[in-house]
C-alpha atoms as a PDB file:
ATOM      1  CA  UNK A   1      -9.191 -20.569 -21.105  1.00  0.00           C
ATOM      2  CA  UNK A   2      -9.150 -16.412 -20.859  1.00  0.00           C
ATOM      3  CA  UNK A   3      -7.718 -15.036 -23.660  1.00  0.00           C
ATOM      4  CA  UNK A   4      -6.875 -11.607 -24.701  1.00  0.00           C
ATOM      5  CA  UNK A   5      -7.524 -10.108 -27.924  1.00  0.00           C
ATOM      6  CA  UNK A   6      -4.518 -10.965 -30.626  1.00  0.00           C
ATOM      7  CA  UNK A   7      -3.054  -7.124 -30.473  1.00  0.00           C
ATOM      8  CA  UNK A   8      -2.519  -7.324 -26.867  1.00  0.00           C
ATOM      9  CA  UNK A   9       0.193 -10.421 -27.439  1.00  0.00           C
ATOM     10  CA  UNK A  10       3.755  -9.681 -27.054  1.00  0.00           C
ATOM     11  CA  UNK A  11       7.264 -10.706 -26.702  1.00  0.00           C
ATOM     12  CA  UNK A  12       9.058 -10.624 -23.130  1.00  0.00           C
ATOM     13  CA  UNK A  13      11.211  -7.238 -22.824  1.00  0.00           C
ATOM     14  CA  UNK A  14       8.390  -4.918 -24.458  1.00  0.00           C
ATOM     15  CA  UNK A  15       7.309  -2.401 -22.473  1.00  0.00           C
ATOM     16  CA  UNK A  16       3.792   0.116 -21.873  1.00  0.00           C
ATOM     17  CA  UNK A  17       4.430   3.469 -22.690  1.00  0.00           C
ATOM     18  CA  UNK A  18       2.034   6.056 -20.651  1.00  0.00           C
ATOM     19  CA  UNK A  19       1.531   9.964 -20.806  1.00  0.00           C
ATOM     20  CA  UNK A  20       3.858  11.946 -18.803  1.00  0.00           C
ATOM     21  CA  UNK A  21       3.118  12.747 -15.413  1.00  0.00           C
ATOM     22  CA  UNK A  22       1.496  16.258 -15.863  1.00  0.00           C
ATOM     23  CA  UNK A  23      -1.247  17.612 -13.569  1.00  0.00           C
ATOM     24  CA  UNK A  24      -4.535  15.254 -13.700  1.00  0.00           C
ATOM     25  CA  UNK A  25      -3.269  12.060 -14.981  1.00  0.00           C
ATOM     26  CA  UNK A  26      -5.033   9.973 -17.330  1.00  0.00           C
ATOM     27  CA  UNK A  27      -3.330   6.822 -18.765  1.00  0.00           C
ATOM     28  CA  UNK A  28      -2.524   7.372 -22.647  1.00  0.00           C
ATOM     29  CA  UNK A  29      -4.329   4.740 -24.493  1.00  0.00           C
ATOM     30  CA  UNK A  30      -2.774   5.282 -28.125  1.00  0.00           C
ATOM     31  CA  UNK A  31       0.767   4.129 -26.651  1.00  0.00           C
ATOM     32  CA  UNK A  32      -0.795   1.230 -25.391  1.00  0.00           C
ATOM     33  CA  UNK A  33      -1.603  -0.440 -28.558  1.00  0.00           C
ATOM     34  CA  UNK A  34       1.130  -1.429 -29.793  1.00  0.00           C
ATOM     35  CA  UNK A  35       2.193  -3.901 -26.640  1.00  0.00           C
ATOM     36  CA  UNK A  36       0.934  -6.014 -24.058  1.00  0.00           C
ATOM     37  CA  UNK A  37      -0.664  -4.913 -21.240  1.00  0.00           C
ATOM     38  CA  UNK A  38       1.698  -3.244 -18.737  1.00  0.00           C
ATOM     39  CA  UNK A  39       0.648  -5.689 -16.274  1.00  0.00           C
ATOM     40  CA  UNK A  40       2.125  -8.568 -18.213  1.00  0.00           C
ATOM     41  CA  UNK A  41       5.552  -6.979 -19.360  1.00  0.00           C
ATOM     42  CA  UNK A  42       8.320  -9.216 -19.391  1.00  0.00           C
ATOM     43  CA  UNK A  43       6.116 -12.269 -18.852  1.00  0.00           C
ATOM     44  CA  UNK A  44       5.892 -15.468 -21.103  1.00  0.00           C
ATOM     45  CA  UNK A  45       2.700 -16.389 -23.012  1.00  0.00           C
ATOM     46  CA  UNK A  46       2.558 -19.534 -20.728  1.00  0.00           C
ATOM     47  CA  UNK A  47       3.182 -17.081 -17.223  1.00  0.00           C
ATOM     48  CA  UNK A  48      -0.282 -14.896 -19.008  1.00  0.00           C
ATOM     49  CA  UNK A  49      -2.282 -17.714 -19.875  1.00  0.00           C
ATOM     50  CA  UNK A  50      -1.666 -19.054 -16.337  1.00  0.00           C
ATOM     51  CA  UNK A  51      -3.110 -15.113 -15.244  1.00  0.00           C
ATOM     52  CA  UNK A  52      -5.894 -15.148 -17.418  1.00  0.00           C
ATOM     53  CA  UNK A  53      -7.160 -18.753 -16.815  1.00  0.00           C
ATOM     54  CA  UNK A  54      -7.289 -18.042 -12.804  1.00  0.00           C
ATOM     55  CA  UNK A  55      -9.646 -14.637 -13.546  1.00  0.00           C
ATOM     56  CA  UNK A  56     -13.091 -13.903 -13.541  1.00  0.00           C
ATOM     57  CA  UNK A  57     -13.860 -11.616 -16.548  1.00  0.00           C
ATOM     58  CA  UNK A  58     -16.592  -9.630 -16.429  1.00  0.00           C
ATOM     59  CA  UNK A  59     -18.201  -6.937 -19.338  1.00  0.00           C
ATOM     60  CA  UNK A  60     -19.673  -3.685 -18.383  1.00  0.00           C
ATOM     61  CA  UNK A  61     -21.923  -1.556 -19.793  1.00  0.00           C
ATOM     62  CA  UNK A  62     -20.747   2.019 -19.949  1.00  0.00           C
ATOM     63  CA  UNK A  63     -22.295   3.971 -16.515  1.00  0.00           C
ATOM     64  CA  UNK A  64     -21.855   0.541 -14.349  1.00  0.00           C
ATOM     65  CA  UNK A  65     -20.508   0.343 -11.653  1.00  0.00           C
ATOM     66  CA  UNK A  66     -17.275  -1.914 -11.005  1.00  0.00           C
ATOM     67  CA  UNK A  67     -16.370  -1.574  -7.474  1.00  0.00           C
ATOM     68  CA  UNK A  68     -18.294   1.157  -4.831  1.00  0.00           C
ATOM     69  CA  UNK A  69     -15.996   2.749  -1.777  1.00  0.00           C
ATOM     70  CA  UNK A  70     -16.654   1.599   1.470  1.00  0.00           C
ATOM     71  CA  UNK A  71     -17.307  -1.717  -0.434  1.00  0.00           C
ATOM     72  CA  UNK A  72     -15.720  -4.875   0.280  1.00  0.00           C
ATOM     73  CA  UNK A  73     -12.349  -5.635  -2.006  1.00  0.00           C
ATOM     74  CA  UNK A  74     -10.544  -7.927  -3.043  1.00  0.00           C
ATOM     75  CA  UNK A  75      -8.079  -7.818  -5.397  1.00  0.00           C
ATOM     76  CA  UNK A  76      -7.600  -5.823  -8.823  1.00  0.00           C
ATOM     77  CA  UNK A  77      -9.605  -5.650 -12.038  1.00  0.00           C
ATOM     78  CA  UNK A  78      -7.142  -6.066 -15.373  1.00  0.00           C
ATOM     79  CA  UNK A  79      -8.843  -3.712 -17.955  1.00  0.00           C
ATOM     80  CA  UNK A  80      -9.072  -5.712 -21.204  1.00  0.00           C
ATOM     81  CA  UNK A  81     -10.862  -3.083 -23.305  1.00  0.00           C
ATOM     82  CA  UNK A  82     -12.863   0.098 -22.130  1.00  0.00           C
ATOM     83  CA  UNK A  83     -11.865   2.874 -19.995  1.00  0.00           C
ATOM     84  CA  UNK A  84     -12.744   2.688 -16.385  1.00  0.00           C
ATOM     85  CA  UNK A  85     -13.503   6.135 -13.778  1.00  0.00           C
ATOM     86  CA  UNK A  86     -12.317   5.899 -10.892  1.00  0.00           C
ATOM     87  CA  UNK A  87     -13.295   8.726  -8.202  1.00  0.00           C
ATOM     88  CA  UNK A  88     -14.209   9.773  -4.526  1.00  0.00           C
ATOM     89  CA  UNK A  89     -16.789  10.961  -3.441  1.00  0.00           C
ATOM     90  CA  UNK A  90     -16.545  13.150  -0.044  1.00  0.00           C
ATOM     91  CA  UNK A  91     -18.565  13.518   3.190  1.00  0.00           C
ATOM     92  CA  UNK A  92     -21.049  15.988   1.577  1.00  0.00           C
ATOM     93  CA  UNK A  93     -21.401  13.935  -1.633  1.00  0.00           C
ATOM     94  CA  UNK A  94     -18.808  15.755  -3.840  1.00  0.00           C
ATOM     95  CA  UNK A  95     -17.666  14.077  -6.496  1.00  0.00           C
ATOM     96  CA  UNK A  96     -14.094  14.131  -7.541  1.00  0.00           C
ATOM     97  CA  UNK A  97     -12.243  11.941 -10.411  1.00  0.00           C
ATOM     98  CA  UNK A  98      -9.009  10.435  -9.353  1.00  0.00           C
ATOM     99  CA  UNK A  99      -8.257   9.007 -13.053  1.00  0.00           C
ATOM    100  CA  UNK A 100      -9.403   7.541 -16.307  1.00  0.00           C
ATOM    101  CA  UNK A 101      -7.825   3.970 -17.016  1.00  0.00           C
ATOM    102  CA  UNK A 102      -7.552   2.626 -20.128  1.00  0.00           C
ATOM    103  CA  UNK A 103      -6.938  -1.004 -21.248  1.00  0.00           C
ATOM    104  CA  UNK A 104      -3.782  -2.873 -20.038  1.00  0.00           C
ATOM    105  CA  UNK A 105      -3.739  -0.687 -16.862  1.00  0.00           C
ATOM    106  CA  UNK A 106      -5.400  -2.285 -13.303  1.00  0.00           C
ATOM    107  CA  UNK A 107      -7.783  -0.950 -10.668  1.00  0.00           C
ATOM    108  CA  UNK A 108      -9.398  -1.346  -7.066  1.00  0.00           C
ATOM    109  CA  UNK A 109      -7.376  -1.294  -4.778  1.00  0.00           C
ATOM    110  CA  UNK A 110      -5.083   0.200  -2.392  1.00  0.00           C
ATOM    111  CA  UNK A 111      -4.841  -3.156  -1.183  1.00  0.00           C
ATOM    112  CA  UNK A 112      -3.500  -5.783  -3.705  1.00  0.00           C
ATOM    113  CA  UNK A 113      -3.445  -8.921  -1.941  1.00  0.00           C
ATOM    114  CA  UNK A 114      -5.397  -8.319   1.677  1.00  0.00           C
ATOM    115  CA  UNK A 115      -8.967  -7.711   1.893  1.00  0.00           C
ATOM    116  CA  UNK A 116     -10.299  -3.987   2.768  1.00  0.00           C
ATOM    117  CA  UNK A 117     -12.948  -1.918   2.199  1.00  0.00           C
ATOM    118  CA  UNK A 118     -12.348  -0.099  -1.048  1.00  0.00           C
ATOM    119  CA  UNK A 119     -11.464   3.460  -0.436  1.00  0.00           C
ATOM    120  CA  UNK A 120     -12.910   5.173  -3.812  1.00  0.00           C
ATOM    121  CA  UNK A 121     -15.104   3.738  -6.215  1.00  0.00           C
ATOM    122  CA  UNK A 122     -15.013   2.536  -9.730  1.00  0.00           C
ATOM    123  CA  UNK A 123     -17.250   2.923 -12.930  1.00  0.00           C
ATOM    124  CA  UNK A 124     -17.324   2.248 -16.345  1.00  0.00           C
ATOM    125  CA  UNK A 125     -16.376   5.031 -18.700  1.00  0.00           C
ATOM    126  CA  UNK A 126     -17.349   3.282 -21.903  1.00  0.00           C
ATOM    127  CA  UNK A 127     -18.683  -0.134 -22.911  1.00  0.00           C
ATOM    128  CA  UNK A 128     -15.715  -2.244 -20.959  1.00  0.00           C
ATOM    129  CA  UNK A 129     -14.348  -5.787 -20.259  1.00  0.00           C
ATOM    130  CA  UNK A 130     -12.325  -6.362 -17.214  1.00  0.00           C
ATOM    131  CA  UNK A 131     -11.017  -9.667 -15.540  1.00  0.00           C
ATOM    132  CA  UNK A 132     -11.115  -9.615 -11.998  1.00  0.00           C
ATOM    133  CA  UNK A 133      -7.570 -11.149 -10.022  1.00  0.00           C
ATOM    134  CA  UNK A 134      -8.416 -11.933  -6.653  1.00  0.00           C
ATOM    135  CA  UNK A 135      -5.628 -10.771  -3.850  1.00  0.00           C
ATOM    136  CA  UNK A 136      -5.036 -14.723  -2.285  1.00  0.00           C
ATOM    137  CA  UNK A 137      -4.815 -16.081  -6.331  1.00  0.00           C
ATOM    138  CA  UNK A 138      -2.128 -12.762  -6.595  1.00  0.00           C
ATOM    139  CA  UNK A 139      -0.074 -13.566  -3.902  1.00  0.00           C
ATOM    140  CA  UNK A 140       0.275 -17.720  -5.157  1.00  0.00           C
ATOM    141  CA  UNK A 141       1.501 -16.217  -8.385  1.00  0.00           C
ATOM    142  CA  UNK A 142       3.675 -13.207  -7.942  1.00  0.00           C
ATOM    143  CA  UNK A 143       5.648 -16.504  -5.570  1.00  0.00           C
ATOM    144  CA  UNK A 144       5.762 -17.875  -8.897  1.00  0.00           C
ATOM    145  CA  UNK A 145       6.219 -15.294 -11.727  1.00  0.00           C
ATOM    146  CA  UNK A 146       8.662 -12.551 -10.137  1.00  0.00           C
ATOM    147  CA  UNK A 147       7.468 -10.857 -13.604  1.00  0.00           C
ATOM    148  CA  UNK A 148       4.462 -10.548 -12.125  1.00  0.00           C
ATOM    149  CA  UNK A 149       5.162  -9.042  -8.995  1.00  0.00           C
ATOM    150  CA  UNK A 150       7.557  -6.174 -10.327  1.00  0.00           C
ATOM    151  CA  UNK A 151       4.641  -5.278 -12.941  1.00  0.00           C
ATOM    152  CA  UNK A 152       2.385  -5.038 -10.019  1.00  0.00           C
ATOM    153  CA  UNK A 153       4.713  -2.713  -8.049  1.00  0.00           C
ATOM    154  CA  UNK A 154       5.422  -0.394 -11.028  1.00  0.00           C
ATOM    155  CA  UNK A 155       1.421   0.148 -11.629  1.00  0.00           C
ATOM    156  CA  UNK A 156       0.961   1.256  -7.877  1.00  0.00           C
ATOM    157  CA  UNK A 157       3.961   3.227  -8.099  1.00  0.00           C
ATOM    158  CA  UNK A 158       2.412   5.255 -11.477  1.00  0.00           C
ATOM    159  CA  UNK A 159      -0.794   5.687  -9.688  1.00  0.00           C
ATOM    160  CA  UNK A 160       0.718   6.770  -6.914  1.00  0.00           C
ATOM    161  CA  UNK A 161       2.956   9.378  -9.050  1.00  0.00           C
ATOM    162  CA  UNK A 162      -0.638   9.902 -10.634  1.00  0.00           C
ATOM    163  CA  UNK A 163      -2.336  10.522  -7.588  1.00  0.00           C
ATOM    164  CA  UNK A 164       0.315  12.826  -5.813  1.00  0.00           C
ATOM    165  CA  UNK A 165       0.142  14.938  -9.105  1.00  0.00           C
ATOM    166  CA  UNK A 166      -3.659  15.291  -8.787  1.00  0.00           C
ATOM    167  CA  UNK A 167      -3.205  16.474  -5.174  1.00  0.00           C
ATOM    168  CA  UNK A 168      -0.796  19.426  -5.891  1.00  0.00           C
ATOM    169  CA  UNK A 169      -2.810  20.525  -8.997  1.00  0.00           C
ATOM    170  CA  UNK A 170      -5.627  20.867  -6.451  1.00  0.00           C
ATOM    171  CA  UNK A 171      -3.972  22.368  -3.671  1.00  0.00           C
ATOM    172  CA  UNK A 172      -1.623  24.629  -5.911  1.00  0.00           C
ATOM    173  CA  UNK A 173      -3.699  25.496  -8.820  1.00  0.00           C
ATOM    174  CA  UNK A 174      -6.239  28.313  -9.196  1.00  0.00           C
ATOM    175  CA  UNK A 175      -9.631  26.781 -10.477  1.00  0.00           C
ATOM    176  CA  UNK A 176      -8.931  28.653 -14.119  1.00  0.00           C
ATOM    177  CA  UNK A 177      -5.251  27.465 -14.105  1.00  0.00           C
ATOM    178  CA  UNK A 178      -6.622  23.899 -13.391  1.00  0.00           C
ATOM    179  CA  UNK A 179      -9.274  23.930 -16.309  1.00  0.00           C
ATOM    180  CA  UNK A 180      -6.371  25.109 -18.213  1.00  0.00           C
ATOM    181  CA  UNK A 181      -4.149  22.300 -17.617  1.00  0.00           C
ATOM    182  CA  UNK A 182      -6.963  19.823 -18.163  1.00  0.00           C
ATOM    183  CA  UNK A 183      -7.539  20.906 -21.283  1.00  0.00           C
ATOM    184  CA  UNK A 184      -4.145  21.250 -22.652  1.00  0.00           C
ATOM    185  CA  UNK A 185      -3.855  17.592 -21.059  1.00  0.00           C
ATOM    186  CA  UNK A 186      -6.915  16.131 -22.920  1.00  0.00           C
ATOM    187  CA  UNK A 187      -6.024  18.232 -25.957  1.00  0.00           C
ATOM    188  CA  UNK A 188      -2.968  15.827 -26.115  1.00  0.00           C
ATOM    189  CA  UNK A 189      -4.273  12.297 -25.513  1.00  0.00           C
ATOM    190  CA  UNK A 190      -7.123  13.043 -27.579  1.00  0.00           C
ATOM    191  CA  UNK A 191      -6.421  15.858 -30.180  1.00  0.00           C
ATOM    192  CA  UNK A 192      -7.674  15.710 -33.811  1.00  0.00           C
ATOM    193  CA  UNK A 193      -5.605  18.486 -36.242  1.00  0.00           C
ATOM    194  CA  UNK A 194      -8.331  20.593 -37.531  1.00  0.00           C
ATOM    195  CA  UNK A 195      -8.356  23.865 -39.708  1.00  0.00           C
ATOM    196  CA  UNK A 196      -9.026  26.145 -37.042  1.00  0.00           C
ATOM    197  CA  UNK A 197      -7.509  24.467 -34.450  1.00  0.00           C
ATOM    198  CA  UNK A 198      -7.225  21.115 -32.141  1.00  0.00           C
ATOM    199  CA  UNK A 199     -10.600  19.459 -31.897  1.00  0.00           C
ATOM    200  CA  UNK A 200     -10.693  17.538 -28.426  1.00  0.00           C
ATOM    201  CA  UNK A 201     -11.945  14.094 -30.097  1.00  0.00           C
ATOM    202  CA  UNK A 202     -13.314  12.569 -26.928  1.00  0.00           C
ATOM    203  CA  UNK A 203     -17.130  13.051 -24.972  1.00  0.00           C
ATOM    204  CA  UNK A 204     -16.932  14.845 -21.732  1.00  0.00           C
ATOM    205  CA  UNK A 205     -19.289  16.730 -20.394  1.00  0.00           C
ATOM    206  CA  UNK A 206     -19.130  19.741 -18.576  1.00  0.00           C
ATOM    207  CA  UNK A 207     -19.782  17.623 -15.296  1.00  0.00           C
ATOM    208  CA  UNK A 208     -16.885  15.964 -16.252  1.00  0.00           C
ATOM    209  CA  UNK A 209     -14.506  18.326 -16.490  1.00  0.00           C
ATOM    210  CA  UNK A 210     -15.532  19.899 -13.024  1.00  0.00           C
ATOM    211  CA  UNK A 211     -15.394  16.511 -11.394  1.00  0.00           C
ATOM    212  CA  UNK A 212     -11.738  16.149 -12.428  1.00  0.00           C
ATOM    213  CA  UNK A 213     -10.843  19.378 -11.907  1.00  0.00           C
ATOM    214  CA  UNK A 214     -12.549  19.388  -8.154  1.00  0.00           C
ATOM    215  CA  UNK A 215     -14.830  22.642  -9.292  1.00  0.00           C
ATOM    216  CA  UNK A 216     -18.482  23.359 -10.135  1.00  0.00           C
ATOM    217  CA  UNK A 217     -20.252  22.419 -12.908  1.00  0.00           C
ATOM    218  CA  UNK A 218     -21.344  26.109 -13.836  1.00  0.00           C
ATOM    219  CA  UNK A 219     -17.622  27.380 -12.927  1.00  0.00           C
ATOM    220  CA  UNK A 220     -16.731  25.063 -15.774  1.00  0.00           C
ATOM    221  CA  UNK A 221     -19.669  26.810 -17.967  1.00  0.00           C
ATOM    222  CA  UNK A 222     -18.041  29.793 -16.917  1.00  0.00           C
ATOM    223  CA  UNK A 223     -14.928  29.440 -17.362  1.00  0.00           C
ATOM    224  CA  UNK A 224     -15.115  28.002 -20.861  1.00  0.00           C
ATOM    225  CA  UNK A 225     -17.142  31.170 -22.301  1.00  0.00           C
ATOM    226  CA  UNK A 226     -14.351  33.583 -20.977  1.00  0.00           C
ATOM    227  CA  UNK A 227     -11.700  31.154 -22.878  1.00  0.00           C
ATOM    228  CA  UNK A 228     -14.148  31.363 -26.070  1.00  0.00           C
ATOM    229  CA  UNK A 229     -14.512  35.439 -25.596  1.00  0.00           C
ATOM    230  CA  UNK A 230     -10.550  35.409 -25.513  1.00  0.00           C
ATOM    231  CA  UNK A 231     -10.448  33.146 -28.810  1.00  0.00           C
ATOM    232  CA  UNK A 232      -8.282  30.268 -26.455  1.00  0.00           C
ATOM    233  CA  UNK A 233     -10.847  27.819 -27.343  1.00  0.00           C
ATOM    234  CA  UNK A 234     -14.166  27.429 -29.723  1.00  0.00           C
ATOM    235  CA  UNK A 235     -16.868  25.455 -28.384  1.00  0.00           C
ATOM    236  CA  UNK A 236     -19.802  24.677 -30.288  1.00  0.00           C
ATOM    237  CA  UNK A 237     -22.372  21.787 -28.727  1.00  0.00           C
ATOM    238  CA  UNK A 238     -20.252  18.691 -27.547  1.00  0.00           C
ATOM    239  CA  UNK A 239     -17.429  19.982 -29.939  1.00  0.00           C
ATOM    240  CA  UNK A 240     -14.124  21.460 -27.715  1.00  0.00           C
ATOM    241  CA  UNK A 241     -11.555  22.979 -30.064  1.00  0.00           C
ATOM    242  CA  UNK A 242      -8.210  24.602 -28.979  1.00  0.00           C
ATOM    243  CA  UNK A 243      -7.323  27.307 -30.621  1.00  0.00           C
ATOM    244  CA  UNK A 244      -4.400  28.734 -28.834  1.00  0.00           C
ATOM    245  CA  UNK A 245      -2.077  26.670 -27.055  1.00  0.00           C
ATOM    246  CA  UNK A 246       0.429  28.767 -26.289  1.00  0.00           C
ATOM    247  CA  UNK A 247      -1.871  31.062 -24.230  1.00  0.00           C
ATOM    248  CA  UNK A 248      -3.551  28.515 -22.552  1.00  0.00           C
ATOM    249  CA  UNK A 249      -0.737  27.188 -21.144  1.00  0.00           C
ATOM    250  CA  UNK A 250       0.193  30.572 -20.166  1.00  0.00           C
ATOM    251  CA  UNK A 251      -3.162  30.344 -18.134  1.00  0.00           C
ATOM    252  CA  UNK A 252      -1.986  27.320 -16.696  1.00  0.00           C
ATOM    253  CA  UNK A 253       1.289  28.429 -15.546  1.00  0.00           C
ATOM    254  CA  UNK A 254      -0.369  31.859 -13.526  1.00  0.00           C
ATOM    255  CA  UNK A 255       1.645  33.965 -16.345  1.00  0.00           C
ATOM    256  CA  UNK A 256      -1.857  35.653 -18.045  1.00  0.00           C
ATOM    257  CA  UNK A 257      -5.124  36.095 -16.953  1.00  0.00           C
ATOM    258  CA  UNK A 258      -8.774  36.341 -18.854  1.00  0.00           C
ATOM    259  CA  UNK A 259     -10.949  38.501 -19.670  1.00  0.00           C
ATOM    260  CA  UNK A 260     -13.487  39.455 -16.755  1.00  0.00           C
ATOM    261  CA  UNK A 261     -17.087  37.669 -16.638  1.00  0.00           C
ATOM    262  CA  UNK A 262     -19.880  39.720 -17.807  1.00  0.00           C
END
């Protein structure tokens, strides 16, 4: 029988707290600790085990790939531990990220229970385990665990909340103001109190950050010196510290602009 790690267990009635709904959405992992995975809220040990017996688990290797749009689906993937990508690529090959998942949270997708072709694809983030739900073994037991199916309709609706936030940061934002935002967002889920300000406590590259904020990878580069010239941020090698929040968000909101680049 599947089983999940002993933290995950919990009582029926406890719910997943996420990060607020704020410009690019990533799930917040720290608030997820503490419970059972959202997916399973309100659900009896016997109504999981039932879930986890029926899946397929499968462990991934951080860079591999999980499900590739245009690919067949079927079904969602439970994430047990790891942090999955999940992104689009467009007609020219540019990448953009959609989200980073974290454990307890599901992806694939749109479809749930019918069988499509996956319309963005899915990677591993980090070293991750996921158990895969097909959509016909879904649809038997949401008939059976009305749990089940409410969870499943509150996780679409967040990523839908997620996704529709993601699209007007895009289409609203200023490249600068969206760097902005992403930082200030990161800077939260993953902040570290330092002496000289809030080290970002989390590896992304510069790639990264321009794939989730739908820019290039040397308009990132760019960007980032101007915030370091304007003492927003100091960045040193992999190391992303914010040093002035207030301003940044300033930058985020349109209200103050940067110095010029040399």
């Amino acid at each position: 029988m599947n089983k999940l790690p002993s933290n995950w267990r919990g009582t029926a009635g406890q719910s997943t707290k996420l990060a607020n709904i704020d410009g690019l959405l990533t799930p917040d992992a720290e608030h997820q600790r503490g419970g059972p995975p959202q997916l399973f809220r309100d659900m009896s040990h016997h109504e999981q085990d039932a879930v986890l017996s029926a899946g397929k688990r499968r462990v991934l290797n951080r860079g591999t790939l999980l499900f590739k749009q245009g690919g067949a689906q079927d079904g969602i993937y439970l994430i047990e531990s790891g942090r999955i990508k999940v992104f689009y690529i467009g007609p020219k090959g540019r990448e953009i990220t959609l989200a980073y998942w974290h454990a307890g949270n599901f992806v694939g997708g749109p479809d749930v229970f019918e069988r499509g072709k996956h319309v963005w694809s899915g990677e591993a983030a980090a070293n991750s385990t996921v158990l895969h739900l097909p959509g016909d073994l879904l649809r038997g037991m949401i008939k059976k665990i009305p749990a089940l199916a409410i969870n499943i309709i509150d996780g679409l609706s967040f990523k839908g909340k997620c996704y529709s936030a993601l699209a007007q940061m895009l289409g609203t934002r200023s490249p600068i103001e969206r760097l902005a935002q992403l930082l200030l967002h990161l800077a939260n889920l993953y902040g570290v109190e330092e002496r000289h300000g809030t080290l970002i406590a989390a590896m992304f590259t510069h790639a990264d950050l321009a794939h989730m904020t739908g820019v290039t990878r040397q308009s990132v580069t760019t960007t980032l010196k101007r915030f370091v010239d304007d003492g927003i941020v100091d960045w040193s090698g992999p190391n992303l510290v914010v040093k002035n929040f207030e301003l940044l968000a300033s930058i985020r909101d349109g209200n103050k602009t940067i110095s010029a680049a040399p």
